[in-house]
PDB file of N, CA and C in Angstrom:
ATOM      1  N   UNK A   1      -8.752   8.867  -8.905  1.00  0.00           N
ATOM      2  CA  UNK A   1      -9.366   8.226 -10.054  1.00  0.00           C
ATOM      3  C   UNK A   1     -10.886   8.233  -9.914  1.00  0.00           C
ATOM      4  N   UNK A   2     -11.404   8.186  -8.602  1.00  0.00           N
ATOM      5  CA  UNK A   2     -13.058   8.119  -8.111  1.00  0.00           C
ATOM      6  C   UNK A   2     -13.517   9.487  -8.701  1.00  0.00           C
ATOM      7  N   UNK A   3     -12.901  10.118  -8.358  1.00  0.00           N
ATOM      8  CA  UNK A   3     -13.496  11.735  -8.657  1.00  0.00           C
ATOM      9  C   UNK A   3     -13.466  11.995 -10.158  1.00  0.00           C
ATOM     10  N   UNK A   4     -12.622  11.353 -10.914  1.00  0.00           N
ATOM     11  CA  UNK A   4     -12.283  11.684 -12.249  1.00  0.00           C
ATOM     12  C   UNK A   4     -14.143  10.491 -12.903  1.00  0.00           C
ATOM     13  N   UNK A   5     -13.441   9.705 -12.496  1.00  0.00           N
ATOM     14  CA  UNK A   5     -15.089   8.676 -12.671  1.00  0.00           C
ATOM     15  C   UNK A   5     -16.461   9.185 -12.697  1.00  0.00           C
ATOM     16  N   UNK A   6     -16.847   9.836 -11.522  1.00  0.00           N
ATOM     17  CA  UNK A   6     -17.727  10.790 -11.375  1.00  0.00           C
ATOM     18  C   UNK A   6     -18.103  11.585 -12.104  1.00  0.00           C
ATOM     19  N   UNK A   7     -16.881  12.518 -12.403  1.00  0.00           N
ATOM     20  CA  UNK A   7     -17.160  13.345 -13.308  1.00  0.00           C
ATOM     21  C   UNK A   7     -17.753  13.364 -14.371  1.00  0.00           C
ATOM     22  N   UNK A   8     -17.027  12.308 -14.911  1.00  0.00           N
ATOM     23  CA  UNK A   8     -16.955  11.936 -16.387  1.00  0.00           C
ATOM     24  C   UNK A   8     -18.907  10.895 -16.524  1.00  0.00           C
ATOM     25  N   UNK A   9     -19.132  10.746 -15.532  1.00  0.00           N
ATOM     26  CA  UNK A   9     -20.527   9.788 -15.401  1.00  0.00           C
ATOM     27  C   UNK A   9     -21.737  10.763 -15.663  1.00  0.00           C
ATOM     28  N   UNK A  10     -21.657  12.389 -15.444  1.00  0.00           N
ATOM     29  CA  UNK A  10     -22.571  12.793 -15.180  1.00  0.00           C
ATOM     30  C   UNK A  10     -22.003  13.851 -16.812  1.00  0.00           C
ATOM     31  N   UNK A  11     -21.406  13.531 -17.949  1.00  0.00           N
ATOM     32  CA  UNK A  11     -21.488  14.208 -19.010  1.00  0.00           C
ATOM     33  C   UNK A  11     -22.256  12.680 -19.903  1.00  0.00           C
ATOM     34  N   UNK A  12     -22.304  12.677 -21.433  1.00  0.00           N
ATOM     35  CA  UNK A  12     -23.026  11.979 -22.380  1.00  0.00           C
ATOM     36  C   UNK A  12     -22.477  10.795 -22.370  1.00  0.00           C
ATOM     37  N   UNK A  13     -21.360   9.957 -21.597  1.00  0.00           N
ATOM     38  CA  UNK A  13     -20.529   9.244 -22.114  1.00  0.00           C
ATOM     39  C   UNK A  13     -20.999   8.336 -20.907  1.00  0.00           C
ATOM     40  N   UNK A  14     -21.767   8.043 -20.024  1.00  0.00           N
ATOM     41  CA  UNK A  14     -22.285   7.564 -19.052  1.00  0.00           C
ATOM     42  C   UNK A  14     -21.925   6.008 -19.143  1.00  0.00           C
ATOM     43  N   UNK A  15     -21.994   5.316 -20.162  1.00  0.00           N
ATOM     44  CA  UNK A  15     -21.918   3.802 -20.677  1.00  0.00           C
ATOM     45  C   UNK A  15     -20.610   3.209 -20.726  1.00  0.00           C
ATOM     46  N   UNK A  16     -20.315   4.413 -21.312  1.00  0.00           N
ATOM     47  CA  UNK A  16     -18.533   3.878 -21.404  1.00  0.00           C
ATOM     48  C   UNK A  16     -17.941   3.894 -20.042  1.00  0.00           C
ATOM     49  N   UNK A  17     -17.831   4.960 -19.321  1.00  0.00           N
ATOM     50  CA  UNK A  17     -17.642   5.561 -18.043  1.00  0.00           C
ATOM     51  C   UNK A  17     -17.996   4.415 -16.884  1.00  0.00           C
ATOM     52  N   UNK A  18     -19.155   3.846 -16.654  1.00  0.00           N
ATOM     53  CA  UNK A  18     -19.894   2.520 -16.322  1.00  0.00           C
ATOM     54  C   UNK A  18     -18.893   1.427 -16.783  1.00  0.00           C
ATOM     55  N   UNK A  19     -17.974   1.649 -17.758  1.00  0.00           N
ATOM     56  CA  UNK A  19     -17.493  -0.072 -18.655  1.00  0.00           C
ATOM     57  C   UNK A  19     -16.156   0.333 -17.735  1.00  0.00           C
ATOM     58  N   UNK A  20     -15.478   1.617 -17.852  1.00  0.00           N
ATOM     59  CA  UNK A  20     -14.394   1.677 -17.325  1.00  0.00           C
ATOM     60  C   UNK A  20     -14.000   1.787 -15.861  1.00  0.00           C
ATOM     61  N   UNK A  21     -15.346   2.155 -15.030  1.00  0.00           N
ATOM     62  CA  UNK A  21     -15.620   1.905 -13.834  1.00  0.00           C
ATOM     63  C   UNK A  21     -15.206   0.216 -13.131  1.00  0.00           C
ATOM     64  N   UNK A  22     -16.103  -0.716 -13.902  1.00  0.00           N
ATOM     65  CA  UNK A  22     -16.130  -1.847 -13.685  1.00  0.00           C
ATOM     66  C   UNK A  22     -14.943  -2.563 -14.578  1.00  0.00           C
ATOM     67  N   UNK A  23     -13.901  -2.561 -14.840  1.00  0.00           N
ATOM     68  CA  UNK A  23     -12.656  -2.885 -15.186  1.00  0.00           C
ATOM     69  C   UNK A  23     -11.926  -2.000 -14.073  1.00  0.00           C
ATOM     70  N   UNK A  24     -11.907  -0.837 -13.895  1.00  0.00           N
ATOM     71  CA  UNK A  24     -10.768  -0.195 -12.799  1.00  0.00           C
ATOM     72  C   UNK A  24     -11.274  -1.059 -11.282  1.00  0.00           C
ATOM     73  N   UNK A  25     -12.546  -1.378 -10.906  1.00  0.00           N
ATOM     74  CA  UNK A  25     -12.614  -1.997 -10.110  1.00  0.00           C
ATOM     75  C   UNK A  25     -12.443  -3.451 -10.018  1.00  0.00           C
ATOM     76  N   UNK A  26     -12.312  -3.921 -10.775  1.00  0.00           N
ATOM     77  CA  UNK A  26     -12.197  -5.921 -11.428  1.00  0.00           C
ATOM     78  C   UNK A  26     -10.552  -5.560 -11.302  1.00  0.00           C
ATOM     79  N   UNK A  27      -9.603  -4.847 -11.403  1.00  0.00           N
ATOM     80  CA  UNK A  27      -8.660  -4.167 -11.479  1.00  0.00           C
ATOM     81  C   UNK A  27      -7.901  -3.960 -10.217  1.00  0.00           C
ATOM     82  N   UNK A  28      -8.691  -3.413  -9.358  1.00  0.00           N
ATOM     83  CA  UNK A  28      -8.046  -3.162  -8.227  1.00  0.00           C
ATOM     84  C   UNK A  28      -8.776  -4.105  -7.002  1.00  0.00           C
ATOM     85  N   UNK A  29      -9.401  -5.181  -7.409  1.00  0.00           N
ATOM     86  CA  UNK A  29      -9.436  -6.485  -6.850  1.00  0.00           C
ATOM     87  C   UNK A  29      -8.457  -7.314  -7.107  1.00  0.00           C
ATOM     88  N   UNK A  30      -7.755  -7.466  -8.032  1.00  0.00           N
ATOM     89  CA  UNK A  30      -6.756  -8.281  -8.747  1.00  0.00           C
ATOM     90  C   UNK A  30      -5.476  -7.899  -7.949  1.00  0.00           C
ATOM     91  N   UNK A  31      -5.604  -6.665  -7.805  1.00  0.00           N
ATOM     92  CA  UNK A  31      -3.973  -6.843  -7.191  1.00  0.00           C
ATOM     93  C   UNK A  31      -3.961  -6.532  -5.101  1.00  0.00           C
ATOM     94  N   UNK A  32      -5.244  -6.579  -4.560  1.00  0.00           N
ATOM     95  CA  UNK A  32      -5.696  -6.927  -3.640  1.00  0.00           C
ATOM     96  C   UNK A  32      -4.717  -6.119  -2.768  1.00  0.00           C
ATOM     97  N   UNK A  33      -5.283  -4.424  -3.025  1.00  0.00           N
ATOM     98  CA  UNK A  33      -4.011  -3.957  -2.119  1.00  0.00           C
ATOM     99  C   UNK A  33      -4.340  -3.546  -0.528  1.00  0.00           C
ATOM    100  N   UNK A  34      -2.657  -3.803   0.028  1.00  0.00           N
ATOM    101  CA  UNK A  34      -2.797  -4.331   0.895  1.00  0.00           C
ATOM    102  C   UNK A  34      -2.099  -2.936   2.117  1.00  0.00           C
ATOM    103  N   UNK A  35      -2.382  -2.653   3.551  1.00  0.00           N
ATOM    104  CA  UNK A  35      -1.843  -1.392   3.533  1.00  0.00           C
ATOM    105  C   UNK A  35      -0.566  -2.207   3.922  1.00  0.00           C
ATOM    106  N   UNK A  36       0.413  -1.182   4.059  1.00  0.00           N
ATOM    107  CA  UNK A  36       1.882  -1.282   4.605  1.00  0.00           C
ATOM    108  C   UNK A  36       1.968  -2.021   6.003  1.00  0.00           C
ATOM    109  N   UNK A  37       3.291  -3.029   5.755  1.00  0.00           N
ATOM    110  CA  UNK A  37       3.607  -3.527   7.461  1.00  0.00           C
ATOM    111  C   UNK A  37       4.329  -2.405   8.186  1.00  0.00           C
ATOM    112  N   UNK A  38       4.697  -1.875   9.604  1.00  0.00           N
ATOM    113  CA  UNK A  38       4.827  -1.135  10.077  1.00  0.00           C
ATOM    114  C   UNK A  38       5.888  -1.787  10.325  1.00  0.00           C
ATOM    115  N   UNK A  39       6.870  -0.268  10.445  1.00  0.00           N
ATOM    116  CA  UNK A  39       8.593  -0.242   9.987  1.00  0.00           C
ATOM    117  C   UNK A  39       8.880   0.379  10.918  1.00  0.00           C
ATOM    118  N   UNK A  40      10.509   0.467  11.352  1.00  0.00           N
ATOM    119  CA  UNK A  40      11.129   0.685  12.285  1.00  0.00           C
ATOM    120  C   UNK A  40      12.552   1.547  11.935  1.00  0.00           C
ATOM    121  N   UNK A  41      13.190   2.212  12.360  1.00  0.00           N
ATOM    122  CA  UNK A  41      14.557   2.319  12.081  1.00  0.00           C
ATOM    123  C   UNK A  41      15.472   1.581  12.405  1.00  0.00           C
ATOM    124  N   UNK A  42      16.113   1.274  11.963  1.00  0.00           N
ATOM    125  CA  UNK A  42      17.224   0.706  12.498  1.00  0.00           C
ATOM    126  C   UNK A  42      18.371   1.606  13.760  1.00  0.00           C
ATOM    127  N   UNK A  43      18.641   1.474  14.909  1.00  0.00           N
ATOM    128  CA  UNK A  43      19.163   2.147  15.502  1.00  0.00           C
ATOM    129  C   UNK A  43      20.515   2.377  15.514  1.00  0.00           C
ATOM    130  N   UNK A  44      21.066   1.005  14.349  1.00  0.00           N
ATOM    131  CA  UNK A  44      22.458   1.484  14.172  1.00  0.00           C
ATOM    132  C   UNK A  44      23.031   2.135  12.977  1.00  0.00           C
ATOM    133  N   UNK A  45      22.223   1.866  11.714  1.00  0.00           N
ATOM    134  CA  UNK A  45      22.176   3.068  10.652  1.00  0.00           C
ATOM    135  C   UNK A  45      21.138   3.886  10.403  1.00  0.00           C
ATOM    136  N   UNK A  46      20.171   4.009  10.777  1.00  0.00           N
ATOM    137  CA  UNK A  46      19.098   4.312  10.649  1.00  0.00           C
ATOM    138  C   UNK A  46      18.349   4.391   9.485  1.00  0.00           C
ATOM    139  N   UNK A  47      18.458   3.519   8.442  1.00  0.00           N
ATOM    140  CA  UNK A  47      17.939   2.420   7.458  1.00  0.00           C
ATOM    141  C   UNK A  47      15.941   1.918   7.780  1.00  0.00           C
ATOM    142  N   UNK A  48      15.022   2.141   7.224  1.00  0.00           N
ATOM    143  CA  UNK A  48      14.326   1.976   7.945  1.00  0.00           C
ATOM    144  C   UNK A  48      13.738   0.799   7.290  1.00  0.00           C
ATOM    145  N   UNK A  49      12.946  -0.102   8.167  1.00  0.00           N
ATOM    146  CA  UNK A  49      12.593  -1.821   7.342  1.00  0.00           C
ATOM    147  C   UNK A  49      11.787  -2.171   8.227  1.00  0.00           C
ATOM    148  N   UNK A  50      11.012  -3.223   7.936  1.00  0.00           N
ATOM    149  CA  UNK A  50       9.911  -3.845   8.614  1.00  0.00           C
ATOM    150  C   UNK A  50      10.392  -4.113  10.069  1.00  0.00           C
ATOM    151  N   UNK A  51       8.900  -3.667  10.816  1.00  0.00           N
ATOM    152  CA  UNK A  51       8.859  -4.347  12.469  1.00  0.00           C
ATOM    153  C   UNK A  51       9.565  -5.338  13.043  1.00  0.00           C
ATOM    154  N   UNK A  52       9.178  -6.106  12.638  1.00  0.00           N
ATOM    155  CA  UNK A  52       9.559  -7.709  12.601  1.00  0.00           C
ATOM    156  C   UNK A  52      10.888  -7.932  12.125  1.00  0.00           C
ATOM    157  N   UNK A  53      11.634  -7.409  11.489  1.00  0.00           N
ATOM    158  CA  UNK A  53      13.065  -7.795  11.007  1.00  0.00           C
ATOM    159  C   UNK A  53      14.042  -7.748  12.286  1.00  0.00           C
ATOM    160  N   UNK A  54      14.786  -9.109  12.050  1.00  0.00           N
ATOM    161  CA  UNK A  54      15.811  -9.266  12.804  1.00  0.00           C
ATOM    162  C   UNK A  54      17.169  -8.912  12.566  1.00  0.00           C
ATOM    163  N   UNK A  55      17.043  -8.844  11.374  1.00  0.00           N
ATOM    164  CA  UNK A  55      18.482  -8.237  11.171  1.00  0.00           C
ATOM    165  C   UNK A  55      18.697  -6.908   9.944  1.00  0.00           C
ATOM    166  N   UNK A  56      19.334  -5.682  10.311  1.00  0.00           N
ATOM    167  CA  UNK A  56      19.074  -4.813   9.302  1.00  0.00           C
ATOM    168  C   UNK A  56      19.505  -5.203   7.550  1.00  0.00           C
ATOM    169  N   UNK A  57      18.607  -4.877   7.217  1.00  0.00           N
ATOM    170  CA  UNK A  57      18.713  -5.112   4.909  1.00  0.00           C
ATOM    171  C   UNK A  57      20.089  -4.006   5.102  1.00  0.00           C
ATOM    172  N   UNK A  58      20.479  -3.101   5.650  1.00  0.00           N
ATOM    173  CA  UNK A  58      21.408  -2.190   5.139  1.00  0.00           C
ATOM    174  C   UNK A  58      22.736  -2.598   5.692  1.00  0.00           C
ATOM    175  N   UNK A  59      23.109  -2.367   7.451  1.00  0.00           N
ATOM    176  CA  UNK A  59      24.409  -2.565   7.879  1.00  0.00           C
ATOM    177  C   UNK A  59      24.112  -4.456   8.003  1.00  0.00           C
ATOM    178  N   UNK A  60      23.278  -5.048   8.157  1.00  0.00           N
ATOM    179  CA  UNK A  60      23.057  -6.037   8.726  1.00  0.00           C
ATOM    180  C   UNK A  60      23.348  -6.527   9.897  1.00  0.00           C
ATOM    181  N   UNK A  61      23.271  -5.453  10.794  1.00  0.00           N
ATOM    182  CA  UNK A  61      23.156  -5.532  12.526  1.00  0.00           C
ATOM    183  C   UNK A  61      21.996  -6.543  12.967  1.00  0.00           C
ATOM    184  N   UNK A  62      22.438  -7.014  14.198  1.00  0.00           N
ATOM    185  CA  UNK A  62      21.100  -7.902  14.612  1.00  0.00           C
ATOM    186  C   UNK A  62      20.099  -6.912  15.483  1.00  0.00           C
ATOM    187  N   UNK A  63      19.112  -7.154  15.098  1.00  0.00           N
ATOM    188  CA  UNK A  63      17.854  -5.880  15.802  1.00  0.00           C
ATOM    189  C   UNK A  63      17.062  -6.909  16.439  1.00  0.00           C
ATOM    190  N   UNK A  64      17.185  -5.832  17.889  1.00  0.00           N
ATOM    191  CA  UNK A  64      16.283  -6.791  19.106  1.00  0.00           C
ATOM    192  C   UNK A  64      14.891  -6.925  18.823  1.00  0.00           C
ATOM    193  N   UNK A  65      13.931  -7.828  19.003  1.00  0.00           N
ATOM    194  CA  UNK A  65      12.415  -7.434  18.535  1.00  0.00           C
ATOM    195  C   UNK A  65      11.926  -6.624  19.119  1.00  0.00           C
ATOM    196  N   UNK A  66      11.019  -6.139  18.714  1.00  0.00           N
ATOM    197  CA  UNK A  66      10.119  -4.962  19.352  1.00  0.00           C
ATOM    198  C   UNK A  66       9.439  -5.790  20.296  1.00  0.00           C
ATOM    199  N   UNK A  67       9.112  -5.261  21.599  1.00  0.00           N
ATOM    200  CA  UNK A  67       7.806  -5.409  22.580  1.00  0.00           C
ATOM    201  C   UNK A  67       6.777  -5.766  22.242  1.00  0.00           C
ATOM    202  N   UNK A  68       5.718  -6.956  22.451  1.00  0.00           N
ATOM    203  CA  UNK A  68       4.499  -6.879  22.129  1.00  0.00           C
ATOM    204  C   UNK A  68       3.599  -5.932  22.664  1.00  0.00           C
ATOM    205  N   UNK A  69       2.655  -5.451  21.728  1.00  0.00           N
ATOM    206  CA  UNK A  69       1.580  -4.306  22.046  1.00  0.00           C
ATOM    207  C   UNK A  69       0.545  -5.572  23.237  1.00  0.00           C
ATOM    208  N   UNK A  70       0.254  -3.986  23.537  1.00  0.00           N
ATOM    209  CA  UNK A  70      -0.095  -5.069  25.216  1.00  0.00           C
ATOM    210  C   UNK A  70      -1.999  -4.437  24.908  1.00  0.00           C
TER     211      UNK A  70
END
C-alpha cells in the first residue's frame, strides 16, 4: 500500500493522496497490529497452535510446556 502511496504523491493529485495517507495511517493505528504468538505442533496430531497451549484445539491431548528460553 506504501509504494502505491508514493506513487500516486508524486502525480497532480498530491492533496488527496496526503488525505488518504493520513486515514490509512489513523487506520492502521486503530487496529494496533500485532505480530503473531509463536506456535508449535502438536506432537500427537500435528495440528499447529500457540506455544503456550496446554492442551491441543484439535485432538485435545494434554501438551507438555515448552522449556524456558534460557
Amino acid at each position: 500500500m506504501n509504494e502505491r502511496l508514493t506513487a500516486l504523491e508524486a502525480s497532480n493529485t498530491a492533496k488527496s493522496v496526503l488525505d488518504v495517507r493520513a486515514a490509512w495511517e489513523t487506520f492502521l493505528g486503530a487496529l494496533r497490529v500485532e505480530p503473531f504468538p509463536p506456535t508449535r505442533a502438536c506432537p500427537h496430531c500435528g495440528l499447529v497452535g500457540m506455544l503456550a497451549a496446554t492442551r491441543c484445539g484439535g485432538c485435545w491431548q494434554v501438551l507438555v510446556p515448552p522449556m524456558p528460553a534460557r
